[in-house]
Structures are given as C-alpha cells and as structure tokens.
C-alpha atoms as a PDB file:
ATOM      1  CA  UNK A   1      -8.295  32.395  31.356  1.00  0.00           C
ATOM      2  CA  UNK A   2      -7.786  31.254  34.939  1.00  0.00           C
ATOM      3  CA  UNK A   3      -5.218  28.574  36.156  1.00  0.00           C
ATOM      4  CA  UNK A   4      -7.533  25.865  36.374  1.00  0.00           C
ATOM      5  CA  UNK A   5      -9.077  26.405  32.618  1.00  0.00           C
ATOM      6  CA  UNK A   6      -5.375  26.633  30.975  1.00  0.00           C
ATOM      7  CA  UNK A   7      -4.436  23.288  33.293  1.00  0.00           C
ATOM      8  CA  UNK A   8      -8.174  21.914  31.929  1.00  0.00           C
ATOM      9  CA  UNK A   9      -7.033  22.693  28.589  1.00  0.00           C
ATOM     10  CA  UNK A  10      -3.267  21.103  28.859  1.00  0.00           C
ATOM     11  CA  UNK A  11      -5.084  18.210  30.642  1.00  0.00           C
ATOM     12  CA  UNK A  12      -7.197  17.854  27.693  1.00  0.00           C
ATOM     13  CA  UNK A  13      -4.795  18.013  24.804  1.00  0.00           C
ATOM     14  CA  UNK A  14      -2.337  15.570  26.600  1.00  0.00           C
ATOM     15  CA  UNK A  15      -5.109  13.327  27.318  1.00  0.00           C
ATOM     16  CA  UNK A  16      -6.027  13.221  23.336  1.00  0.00           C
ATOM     17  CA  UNK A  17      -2.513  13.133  22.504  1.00  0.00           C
ATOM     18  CA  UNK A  18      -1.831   9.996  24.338  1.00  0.00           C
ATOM     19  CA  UNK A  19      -5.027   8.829  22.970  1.00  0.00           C
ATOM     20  CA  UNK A  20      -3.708   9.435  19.342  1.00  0.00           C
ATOM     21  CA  UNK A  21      -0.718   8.308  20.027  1.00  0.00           C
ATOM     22  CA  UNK A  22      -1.767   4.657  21.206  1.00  0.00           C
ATOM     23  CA  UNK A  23      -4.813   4.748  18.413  1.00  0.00           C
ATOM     24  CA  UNK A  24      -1.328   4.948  16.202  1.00  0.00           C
ATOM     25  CA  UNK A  25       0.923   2.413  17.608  1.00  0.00           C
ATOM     26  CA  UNK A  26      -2.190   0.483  17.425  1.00  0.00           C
ATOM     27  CA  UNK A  27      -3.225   0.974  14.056  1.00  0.00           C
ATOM     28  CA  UNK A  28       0.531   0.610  12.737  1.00  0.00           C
ATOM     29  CA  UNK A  29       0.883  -3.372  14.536  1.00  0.00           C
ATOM     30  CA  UNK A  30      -2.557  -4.314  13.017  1.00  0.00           C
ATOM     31  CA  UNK A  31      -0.886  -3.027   9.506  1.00  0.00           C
ATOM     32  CA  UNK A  32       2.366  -4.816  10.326  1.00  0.00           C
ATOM     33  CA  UNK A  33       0.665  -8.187  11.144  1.00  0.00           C
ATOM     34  CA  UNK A  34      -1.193  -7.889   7.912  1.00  0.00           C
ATOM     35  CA  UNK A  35       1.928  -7.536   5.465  1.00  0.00           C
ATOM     36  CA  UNK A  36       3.468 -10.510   7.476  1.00  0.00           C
ATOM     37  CA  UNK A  37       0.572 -12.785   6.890  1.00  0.00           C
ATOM     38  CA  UNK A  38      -0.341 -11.656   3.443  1.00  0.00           C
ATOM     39  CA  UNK A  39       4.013 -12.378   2.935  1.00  0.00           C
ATOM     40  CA  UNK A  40       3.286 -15.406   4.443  1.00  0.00           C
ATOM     41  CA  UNK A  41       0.420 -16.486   2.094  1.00  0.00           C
ATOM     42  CA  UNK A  42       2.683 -15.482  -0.913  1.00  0.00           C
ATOM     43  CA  UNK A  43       5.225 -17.332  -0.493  1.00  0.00           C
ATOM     44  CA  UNK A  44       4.747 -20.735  -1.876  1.00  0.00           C
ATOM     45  CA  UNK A  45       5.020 -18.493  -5.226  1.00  0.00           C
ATOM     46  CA  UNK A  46       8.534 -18.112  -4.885  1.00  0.00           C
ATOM     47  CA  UNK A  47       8.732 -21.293  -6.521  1.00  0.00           C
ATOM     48  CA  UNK A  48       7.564 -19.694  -9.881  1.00  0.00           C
ATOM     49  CA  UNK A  49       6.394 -23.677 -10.968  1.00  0.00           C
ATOM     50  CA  UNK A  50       3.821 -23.315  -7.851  1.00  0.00           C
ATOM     51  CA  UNK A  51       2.483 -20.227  -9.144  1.00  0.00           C
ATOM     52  CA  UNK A  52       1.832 -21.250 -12.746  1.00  0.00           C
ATOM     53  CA  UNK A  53       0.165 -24.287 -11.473  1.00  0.00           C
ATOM     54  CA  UNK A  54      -2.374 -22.058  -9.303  1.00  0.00           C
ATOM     55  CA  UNK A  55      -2.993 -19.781 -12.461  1.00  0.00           C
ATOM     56  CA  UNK A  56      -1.135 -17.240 -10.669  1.00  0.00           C
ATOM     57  CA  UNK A  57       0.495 -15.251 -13.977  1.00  0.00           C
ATOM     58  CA  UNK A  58       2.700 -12.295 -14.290  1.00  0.00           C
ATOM     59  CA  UNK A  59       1.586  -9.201 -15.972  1.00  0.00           C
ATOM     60  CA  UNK A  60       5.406  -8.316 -16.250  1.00  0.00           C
ATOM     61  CA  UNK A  61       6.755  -8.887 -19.168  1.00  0.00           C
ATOM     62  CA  UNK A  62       8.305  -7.519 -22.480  1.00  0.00           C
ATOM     63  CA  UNK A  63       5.506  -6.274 -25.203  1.00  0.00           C
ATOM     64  CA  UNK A  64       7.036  -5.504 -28.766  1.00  0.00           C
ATOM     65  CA  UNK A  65       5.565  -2.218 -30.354  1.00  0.00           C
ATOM     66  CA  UNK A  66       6.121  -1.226 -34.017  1.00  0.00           C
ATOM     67  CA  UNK A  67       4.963   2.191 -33.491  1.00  0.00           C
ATOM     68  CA  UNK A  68       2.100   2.023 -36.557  1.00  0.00           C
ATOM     69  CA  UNK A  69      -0.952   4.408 -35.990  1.00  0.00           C
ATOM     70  CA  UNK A  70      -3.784   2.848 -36.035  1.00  0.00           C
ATOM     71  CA  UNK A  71      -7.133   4.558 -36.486  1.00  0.00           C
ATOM     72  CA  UNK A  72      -9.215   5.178 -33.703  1.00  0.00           C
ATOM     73  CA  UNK A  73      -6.973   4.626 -31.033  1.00  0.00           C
ATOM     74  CA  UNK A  74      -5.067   6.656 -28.486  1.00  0.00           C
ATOM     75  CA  UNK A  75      -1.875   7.952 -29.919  1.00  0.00           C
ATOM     76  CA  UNK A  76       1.301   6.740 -27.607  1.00  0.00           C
ATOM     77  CA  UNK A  77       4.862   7.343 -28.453  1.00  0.00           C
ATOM     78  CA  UNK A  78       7.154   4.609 -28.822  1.00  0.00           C
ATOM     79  CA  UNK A  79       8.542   4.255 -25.430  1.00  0.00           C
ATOM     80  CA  UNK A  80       5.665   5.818 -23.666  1.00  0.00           C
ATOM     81  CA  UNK A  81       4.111   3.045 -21.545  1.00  0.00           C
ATOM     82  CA  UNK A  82       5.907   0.929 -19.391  1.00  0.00           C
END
C-alpha cells in the first residue's frame, strides 16, 4: 500500500470515528432529555393521593399464597414468583 492509500485509510477511519462519536454524544442528550421530561411528567405522583385519583395504581404489593395445587395450572413453588 502506498503512503497516500494508508493516510486515505487513517483519514477515513478518523473521519467515521468522529462521526460515531458525535452520532453518540448526540444520541445519549436526546436520551437524557427524555428521562428528565418523562421524570418531570411523573412527578405529581409523588403525592400517592394524586395518583389514585388519576387511576394511576401500583402493581406492587403483597399477594398471599397457600401453596394448594390446583389442576390445570402451572406448578410454582411457594416462594417462586416475586
């Protein structure tokens, strides 16, 4: 390979590196002022009275098993979910 190809080449690669590089920085700010305004939106539900009044209810929450097999149905150990 002559000079000028291998300095074509390095040329090249830096060039797409940079490219990459701001593509990234980029793509990470656009992600960063998402999670702020989607934190943003959220929290009027700190106040949990605000989110029950919006419907907004929590999935979390503590589920008492007995352990009984019933017939038909996927077998899970007591203790295995959750």
């Amino acid at each position: 390979m002559t000079k000028t190809a291998r300095f074509g080449v390095l040329a090249l690669t830096g060039l797409i590196g940079a490219w990459l590089g701001v593509a990234t920085a980029q793509a990470e700010d656009a992600s960063k002022a998402d999670i702020e305004a989607l934190k943003k939106s959220l929290a009027k539900y700190e106040d949990y009275t605000a989110a029950i009044r919006d419907l907004y209810l929590s999935t979390v929450g503590c589920v008492y098993f007995t352990g009984e097999k019933i017939p038909g149905t996927m077998d899970y150990p007591k203790g295995a979910m959750g």
